[in-house]
PDB file of N, CA and C in Angstrom:
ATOM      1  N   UNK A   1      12.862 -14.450   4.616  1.00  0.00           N
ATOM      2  CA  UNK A   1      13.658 -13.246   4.582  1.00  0.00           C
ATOM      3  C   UNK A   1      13.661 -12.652   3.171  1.00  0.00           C
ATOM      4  N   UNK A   2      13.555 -13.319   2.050  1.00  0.00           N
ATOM      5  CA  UNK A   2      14.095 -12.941   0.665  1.00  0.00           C
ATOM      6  C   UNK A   2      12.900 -12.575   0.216  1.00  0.00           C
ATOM      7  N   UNK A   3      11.822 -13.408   0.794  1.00  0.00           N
ATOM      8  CA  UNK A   3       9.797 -13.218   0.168  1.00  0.00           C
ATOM      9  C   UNK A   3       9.591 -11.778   0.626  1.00  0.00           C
ATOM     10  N   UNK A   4      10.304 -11.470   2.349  1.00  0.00           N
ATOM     11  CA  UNK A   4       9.608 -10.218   2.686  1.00  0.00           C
ATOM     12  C   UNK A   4      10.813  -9.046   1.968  1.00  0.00           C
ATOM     13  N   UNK A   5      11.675  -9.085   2.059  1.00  0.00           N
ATOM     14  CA  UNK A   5      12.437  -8.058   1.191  1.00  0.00           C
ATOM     15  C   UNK A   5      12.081  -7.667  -0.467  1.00  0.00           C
ATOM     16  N   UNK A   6      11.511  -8.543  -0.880  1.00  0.00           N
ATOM     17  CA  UNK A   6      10.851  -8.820  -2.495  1.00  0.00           C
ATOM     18  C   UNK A   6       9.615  -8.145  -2.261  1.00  0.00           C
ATOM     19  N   UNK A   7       8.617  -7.931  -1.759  1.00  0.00           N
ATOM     20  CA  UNK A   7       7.597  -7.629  -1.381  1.00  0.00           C
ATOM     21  C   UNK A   7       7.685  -5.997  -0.763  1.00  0.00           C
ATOM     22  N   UNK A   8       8.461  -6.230  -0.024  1.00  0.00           N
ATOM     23  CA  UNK A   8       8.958  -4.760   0.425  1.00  0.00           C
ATOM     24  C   UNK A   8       9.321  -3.559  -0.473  1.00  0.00           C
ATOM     25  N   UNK A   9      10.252  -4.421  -1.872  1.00  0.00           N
ATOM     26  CA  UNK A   9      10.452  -3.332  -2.852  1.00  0.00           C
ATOM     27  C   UNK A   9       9.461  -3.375  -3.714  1.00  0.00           C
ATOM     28  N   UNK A  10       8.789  -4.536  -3.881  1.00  0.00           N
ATOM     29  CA  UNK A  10       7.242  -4.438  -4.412  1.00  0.00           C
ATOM     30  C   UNK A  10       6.297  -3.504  -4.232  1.00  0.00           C
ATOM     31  N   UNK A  11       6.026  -3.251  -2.874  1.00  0.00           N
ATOM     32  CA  UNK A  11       5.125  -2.376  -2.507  1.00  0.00           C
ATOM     33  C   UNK A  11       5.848  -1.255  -3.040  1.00  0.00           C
ATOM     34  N   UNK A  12       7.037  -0.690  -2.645  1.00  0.00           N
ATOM     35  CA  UNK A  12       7.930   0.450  -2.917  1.00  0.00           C
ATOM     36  C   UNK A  12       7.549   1.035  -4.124  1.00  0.00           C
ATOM     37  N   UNK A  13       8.230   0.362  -5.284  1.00  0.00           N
ATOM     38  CA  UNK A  13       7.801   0.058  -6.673  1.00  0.00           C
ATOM     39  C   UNK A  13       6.223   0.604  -7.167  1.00  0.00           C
ATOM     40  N   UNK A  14       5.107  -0.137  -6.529  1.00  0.00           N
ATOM     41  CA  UNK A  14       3.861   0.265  -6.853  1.00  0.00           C
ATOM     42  C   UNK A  14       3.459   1.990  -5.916  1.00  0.00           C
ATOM     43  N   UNK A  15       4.266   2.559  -5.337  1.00  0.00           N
ATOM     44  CA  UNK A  15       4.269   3.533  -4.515  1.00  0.00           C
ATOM     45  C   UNK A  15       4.467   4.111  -5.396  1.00  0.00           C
ATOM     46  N   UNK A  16       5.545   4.036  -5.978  1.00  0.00           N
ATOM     47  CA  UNK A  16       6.272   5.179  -6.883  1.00  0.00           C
ATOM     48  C   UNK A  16       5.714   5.312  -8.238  1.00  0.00           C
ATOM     49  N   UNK A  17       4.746   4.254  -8.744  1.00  0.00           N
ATOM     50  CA  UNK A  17       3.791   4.186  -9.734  1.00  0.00           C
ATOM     51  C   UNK A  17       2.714   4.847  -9.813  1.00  0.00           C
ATOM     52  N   UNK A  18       2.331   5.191  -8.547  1.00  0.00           N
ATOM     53  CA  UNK A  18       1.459   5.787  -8.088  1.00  0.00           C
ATOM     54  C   UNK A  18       1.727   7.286  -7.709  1.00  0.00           C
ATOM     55  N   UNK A  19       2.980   7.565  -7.236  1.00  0.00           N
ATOM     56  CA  UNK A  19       3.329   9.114  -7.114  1.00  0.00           C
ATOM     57  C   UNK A  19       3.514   9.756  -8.933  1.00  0.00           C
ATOM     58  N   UNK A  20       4.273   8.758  -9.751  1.00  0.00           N
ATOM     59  CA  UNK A  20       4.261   9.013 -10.955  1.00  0.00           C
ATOM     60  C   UNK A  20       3.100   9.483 -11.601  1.00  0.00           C
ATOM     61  N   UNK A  21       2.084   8.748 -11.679  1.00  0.00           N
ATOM     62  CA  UNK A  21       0.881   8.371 -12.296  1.00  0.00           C
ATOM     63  C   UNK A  21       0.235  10.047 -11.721  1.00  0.00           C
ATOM     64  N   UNK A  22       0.006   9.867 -10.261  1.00  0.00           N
ATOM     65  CA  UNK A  22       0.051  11.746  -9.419  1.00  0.00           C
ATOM     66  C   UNK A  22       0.183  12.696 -10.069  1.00  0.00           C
ATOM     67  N   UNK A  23       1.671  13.098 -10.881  1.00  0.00           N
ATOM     68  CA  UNK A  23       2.084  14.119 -11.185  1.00  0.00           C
ATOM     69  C   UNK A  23       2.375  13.904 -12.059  1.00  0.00           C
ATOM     70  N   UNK A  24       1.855  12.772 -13.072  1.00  0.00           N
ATOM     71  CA  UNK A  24       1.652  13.264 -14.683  1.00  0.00           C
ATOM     72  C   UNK A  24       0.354  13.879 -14.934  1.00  0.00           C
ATOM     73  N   UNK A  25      -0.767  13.367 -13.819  1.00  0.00           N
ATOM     74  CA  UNK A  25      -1.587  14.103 -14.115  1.00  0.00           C
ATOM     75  C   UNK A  25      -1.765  15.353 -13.522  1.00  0.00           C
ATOM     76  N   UNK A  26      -1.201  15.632 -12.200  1.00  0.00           N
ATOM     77  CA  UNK A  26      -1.356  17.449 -12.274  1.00  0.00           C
ATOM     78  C   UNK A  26      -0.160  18.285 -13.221  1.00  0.00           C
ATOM     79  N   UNK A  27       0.231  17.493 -13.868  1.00  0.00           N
ATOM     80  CA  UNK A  27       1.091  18.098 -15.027  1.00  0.00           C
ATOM     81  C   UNK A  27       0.062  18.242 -16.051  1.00  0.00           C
ATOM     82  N   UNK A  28      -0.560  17.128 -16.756  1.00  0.00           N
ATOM     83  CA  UNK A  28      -1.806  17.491 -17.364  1.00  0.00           C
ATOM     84  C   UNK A  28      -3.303  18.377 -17.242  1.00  0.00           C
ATOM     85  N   UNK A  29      -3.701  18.438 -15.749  1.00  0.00           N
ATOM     86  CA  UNK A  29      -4.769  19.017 -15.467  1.00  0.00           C
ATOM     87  C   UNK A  29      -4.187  20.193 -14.371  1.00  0.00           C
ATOM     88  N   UNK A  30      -2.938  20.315 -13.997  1.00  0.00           N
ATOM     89  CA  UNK A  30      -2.749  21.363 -13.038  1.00  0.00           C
ATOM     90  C   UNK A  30      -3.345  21.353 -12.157  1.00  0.00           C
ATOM     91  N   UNK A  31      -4.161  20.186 -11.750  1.00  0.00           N
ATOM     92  CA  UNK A  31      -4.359  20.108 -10.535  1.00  0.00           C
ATOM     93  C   UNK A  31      -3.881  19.059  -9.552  1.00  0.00           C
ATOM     94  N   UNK A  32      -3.211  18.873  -8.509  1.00  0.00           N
ATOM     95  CA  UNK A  32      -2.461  17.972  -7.584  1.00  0.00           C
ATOM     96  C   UNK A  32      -3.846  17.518  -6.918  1.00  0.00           C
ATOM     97  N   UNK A  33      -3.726  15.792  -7.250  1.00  0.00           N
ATOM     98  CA  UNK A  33      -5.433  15.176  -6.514  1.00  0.00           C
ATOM     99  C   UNK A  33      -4.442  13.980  -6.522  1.00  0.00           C
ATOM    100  N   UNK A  34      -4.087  13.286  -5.252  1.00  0.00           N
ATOM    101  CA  UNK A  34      -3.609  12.027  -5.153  1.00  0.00           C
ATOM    102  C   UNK A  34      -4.935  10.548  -5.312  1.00  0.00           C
ATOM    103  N   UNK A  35      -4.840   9.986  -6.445  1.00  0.00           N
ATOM    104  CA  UNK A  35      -5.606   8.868  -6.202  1.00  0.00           C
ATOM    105  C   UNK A  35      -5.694   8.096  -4.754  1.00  0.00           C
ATOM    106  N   UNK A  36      -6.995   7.938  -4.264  1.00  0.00           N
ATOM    107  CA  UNK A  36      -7.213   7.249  -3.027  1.00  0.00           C
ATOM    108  C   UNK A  36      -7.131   5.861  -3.418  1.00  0.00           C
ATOM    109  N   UNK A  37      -7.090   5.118  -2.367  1.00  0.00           N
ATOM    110  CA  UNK A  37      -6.532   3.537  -2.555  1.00  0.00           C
ATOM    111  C   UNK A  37      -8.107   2.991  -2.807  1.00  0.00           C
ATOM    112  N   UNK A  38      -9.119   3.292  -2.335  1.00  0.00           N
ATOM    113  CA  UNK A  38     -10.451   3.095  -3.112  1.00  0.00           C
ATOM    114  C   UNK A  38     -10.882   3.391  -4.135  1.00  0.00           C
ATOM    115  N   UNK A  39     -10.282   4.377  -4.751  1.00  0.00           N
ATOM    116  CA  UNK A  39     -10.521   4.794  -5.785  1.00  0.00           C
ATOM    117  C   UNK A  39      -9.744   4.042  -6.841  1.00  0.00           C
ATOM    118  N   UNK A  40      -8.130   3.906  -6.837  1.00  0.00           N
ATOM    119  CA  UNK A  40      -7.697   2.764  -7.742  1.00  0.00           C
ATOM    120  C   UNK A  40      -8.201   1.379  -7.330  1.00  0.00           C
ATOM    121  N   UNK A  41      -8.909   0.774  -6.376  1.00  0.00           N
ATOM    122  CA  UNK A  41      -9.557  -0.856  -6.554  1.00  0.00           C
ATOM    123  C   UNK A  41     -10.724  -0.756  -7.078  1.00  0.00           C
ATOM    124  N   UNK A  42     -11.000   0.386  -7.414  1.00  0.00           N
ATOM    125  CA  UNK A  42     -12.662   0.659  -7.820  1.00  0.00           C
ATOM    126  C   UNK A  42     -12.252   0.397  -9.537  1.00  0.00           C
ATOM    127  N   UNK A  43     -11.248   1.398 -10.079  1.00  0.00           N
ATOM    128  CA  UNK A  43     -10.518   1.785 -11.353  1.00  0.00           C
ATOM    129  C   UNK A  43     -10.063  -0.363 -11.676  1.00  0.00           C
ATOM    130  N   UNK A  44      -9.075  -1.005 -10.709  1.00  0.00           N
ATOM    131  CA  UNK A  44      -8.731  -2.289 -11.249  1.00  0.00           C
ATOM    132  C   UNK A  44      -9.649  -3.354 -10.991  1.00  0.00           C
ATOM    133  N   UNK A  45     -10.671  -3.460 -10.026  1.00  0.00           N
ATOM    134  CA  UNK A  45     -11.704  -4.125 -10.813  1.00  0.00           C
ATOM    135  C   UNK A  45     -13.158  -4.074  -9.026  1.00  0.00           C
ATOM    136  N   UNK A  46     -13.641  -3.323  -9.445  1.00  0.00           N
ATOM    137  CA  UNK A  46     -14.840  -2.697  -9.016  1.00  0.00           C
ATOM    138  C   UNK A  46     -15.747  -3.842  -8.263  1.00  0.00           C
ATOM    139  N   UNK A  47     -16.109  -5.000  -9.123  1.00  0.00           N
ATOM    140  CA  UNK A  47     -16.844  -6.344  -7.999  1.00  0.00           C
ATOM    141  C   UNK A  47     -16.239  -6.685  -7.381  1.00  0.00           C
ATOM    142  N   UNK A  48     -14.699  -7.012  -6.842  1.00  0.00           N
ATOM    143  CA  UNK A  48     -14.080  -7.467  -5.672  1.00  0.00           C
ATOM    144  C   UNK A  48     -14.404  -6.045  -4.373  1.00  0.00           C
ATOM    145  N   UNK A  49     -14.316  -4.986  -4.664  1.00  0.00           N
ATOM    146  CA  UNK A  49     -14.776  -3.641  -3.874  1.00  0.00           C
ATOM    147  C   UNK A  49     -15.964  -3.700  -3.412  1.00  0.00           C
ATOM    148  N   UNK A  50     -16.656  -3.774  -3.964  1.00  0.00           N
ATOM    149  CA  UNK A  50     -18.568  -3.812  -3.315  1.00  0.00           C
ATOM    150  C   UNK A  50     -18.573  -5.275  -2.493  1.00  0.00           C
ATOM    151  N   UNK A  51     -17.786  -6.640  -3.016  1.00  0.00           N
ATOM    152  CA  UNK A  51     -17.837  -7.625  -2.583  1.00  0.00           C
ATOM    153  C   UNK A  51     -17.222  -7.822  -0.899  1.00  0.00           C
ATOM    154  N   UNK A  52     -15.991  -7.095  -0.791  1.00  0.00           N
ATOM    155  CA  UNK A  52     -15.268  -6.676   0.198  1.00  0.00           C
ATOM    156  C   UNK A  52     -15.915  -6.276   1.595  1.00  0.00           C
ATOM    157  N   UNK A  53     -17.036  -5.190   1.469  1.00  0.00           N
ATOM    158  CA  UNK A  53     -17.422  -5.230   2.732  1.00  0.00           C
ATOM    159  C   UNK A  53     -18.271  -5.686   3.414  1.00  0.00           C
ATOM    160  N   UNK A  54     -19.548  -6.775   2.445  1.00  0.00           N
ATOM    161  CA  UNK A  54     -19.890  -8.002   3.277  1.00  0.00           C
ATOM    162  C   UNK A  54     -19.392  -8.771   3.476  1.00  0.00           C
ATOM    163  N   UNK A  55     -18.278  -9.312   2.834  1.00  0.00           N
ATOM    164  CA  UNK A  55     -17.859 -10.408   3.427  1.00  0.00           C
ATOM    165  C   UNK A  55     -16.862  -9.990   4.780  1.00  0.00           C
ATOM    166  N   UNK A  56     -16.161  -8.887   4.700  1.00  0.00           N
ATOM    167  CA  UNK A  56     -15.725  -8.290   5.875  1.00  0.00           C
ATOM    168  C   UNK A  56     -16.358  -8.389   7.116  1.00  0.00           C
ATOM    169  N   UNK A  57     -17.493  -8.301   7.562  1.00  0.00           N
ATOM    170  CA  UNK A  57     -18.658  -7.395   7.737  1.00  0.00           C
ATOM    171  C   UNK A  57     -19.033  -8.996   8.500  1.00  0.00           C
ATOM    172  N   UNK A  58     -19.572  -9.777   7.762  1.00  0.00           N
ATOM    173  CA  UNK A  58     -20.152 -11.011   8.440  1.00  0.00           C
ATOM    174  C   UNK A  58     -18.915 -12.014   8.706  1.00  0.00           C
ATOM    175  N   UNK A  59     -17.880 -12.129   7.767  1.00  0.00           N
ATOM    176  CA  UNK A  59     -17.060 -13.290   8.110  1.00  0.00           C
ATOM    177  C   UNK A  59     -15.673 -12.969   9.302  1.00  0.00           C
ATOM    178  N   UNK A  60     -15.575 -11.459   9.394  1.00  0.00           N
ATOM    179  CA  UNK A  60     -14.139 -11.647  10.066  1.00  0.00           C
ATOM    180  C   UNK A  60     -14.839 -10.362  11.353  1.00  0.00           C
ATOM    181  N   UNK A  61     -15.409  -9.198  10.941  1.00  0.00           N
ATOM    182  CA  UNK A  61     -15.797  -8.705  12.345  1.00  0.00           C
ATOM    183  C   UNK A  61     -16.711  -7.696  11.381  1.00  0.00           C
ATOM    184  N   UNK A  62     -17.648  -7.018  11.930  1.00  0.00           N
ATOM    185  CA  UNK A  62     -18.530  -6.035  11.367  1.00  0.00           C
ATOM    186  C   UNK A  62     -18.090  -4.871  11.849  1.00  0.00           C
ATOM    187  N   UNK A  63     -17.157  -4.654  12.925  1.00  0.00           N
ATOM    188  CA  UNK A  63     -16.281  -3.047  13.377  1.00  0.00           C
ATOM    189  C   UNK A  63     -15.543  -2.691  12.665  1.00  0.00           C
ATOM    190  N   UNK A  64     -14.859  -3.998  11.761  1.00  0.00           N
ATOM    191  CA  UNK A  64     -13.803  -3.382  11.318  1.00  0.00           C
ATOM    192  C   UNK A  64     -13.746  -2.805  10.142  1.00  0.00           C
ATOM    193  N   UNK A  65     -14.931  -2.920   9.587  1.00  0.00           N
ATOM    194  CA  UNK A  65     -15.004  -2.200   7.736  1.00  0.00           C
ATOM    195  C   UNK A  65     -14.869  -0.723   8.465  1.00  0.00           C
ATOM    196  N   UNK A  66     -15.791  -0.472   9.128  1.00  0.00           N
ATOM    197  CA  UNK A  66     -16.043   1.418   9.138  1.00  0.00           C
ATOM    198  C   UNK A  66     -15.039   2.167   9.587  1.00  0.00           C
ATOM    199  N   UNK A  67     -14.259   1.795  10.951  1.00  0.00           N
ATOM    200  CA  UNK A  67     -13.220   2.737  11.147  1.00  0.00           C
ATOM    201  C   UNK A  67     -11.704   1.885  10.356  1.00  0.00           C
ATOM    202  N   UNK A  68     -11.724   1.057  10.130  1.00  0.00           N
ATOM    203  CA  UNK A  68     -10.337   0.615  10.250  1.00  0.00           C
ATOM    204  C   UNK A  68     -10.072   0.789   8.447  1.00  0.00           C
ATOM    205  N   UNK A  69     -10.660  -0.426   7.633  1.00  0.00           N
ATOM    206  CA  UNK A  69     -10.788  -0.297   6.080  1.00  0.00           C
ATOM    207  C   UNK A  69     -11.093   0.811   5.156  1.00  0.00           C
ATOM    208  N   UNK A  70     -12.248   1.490   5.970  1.00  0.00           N
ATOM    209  CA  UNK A  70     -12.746   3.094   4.838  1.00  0.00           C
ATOM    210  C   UNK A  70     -11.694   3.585   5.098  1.00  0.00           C
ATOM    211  N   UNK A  71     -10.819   3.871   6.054  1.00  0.00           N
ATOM    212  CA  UNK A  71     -10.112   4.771   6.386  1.00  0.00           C
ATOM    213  C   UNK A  71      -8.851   4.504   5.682  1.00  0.00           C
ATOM    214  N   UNK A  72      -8.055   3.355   5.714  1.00  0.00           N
ATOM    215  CA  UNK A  72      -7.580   2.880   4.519  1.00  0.00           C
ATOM    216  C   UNK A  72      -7.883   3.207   3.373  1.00  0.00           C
ATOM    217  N   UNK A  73      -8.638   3.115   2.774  1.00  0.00           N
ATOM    218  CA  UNK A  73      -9.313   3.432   1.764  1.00  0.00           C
ATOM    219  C   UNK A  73      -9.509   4.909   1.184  1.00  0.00           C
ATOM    220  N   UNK A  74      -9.082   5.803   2.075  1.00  0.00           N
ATOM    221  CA  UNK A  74      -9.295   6.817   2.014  1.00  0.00           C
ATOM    222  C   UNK A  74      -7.876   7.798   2.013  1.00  0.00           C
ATOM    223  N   UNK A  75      -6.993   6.554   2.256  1.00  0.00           N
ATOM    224  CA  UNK A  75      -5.827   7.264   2.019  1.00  0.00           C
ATOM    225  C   UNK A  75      -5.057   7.329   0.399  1.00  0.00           C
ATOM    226  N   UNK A  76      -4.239   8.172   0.240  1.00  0.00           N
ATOM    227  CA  UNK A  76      -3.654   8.145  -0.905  1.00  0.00           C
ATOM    228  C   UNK A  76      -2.802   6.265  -1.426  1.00  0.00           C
ATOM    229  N   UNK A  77      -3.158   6.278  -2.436  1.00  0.00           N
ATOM    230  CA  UNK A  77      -2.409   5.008  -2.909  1.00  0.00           C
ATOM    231  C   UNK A  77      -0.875   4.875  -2.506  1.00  0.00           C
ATOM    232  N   UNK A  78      -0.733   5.783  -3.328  1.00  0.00           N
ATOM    233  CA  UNK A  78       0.555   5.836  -2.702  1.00  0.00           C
ATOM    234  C   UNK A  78       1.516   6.027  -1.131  1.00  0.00           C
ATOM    235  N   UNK A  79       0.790   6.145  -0.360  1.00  0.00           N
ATOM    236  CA  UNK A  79       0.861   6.603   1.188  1.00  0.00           C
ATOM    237  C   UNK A  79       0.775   5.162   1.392  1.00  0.00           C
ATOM    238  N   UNK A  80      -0.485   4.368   1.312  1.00  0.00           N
ATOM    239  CA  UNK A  80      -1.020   2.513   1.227  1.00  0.00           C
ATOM    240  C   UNK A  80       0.040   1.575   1.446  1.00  0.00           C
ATOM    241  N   UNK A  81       0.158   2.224  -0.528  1.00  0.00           N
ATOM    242  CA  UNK A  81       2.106   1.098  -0.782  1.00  0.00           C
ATOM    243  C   UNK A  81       3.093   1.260   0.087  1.00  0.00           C
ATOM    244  N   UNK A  82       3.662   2.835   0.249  1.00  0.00           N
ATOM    245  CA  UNK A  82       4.959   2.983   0.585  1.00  0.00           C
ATOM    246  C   UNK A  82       5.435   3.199   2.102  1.00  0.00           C
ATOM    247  N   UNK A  83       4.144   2.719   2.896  1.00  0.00           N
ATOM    248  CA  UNK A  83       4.559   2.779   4.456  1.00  0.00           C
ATOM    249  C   UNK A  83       4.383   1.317   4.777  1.00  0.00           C
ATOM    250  N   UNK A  84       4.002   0.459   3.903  1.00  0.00           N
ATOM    251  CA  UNK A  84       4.078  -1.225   4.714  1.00  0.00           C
ATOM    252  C   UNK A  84       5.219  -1.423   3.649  1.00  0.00           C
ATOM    253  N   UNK A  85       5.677  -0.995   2.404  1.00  0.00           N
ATOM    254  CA  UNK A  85       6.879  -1.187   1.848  1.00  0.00           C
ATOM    255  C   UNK A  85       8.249  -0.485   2.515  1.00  0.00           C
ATOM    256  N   UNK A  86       8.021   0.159   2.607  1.00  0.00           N
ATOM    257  CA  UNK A  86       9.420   1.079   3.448  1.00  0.00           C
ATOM    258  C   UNK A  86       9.331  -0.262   5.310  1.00  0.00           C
ATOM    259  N   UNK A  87       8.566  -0.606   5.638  1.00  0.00           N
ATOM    260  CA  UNK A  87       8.727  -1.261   6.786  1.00  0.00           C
ATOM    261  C   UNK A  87       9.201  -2.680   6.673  1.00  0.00           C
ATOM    262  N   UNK A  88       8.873  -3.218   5.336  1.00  0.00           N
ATOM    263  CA  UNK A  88       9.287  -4.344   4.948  1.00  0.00           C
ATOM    264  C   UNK A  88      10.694  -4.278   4.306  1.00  0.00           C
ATOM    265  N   UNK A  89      10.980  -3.380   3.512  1.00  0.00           N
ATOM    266  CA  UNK A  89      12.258  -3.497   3.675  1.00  0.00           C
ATOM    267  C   UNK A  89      13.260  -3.092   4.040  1.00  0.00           C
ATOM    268  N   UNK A  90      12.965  -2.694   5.188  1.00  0.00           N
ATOM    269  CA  UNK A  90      13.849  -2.028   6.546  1.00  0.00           C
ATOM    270  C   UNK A  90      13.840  -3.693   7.392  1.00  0.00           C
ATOM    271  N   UNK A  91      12.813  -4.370   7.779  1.00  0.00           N
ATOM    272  CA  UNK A  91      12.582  -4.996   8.510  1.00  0.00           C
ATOM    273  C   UNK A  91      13.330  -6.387   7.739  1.00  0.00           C
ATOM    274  N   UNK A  92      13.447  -6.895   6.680  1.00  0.00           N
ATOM    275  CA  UNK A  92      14.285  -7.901   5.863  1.00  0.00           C
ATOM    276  C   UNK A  92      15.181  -7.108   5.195  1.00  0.00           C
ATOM    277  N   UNK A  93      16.096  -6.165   5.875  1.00  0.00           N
ATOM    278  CA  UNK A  93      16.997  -5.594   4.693  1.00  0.00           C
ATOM    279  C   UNK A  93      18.124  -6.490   4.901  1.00  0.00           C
ATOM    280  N   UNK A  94      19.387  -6.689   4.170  1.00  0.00           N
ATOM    281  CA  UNK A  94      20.282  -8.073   4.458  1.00  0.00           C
ATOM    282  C   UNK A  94      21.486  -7.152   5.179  1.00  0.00           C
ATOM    283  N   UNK A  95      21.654  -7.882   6.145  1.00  0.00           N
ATOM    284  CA  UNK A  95      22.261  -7.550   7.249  1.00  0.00           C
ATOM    285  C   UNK A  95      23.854  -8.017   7.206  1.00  0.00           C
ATOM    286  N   UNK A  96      24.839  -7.341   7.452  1.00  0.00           N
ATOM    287  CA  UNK A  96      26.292  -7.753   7.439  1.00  0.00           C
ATOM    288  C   UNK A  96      26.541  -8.356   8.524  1.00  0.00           C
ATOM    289  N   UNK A  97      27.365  -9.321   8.387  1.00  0.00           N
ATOM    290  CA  UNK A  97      27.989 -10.748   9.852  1.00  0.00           C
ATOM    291  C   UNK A  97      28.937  -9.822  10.140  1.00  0.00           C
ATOM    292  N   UNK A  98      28.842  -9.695  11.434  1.00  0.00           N
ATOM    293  CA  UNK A  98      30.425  -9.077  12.438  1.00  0.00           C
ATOM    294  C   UNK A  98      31.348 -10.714  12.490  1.00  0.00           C
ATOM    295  N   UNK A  99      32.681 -10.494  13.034  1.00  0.00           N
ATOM    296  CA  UNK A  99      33.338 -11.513  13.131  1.00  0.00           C
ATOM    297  C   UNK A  99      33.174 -11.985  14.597  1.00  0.00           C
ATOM    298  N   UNK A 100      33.272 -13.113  14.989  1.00  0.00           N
ATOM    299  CA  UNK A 100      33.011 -13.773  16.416  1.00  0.00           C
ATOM    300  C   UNK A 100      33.863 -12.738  17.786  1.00  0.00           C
ATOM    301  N   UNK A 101      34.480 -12.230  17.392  1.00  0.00           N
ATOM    302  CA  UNK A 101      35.146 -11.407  18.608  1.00  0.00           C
ATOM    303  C   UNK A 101      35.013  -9.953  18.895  1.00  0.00           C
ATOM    304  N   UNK A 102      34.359  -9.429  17.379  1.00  0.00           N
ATOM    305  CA  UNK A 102      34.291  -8.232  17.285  1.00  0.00           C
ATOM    306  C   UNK A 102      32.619  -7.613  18.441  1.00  0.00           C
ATOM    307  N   UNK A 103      32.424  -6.531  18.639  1.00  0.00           N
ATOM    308  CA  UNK A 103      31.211  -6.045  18.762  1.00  0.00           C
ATOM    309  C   UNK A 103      31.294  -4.717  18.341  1.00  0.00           C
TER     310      UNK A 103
END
């Protein structure tokens, strides 16, 4: 319960790093371009990325790189983080005890 609520504002957290990071730079270049989530694993370290879709590919299914992962991949970073973070901590948020008689 406490791992997925931690994780939940984790992702949250790196969401909002990422909307930040967004709109300092169309503050700088005036232009609004959301980093894609391929595009920052390419930026934090590029051989795990190329490595990713053979081993995808032969070890777990070869369907699933093209529609399921690019497409991932193709979404904004921030979109990535903040929809399995917003679900995680909705889904472990800490919950108040009613009393035994109440409903």
């Amino acid at each position: 319960m406490l791992v997925g609520r931690f994780l939940g504002w984790l992702f949250l957290a790196l969401a909002l790093v990422m909307l930040v990071r967004d709109f300092l730079t169309w503050a700088q270049s005036g232009h609004l371009a959301f980093i894609t989530m391929g595009e920052l694993w390419n930026r934090v370290s590029p051989s795990t990325l190329q490595l990713a879709q053979p081993a995808i590919q032969r070890h777990i299914a070869a369907w699933l790189w093209e529609p399921v992962i690019v497409s991932i991949l193709l979404q904004p970073a921030a979109l990535v983080f903040g929809v399995p973070g917003v679900v995680l901590a909705w889904l472990f948020r800490p919950r108040t005890r009613r009393p035994a008689g109440a409903r």
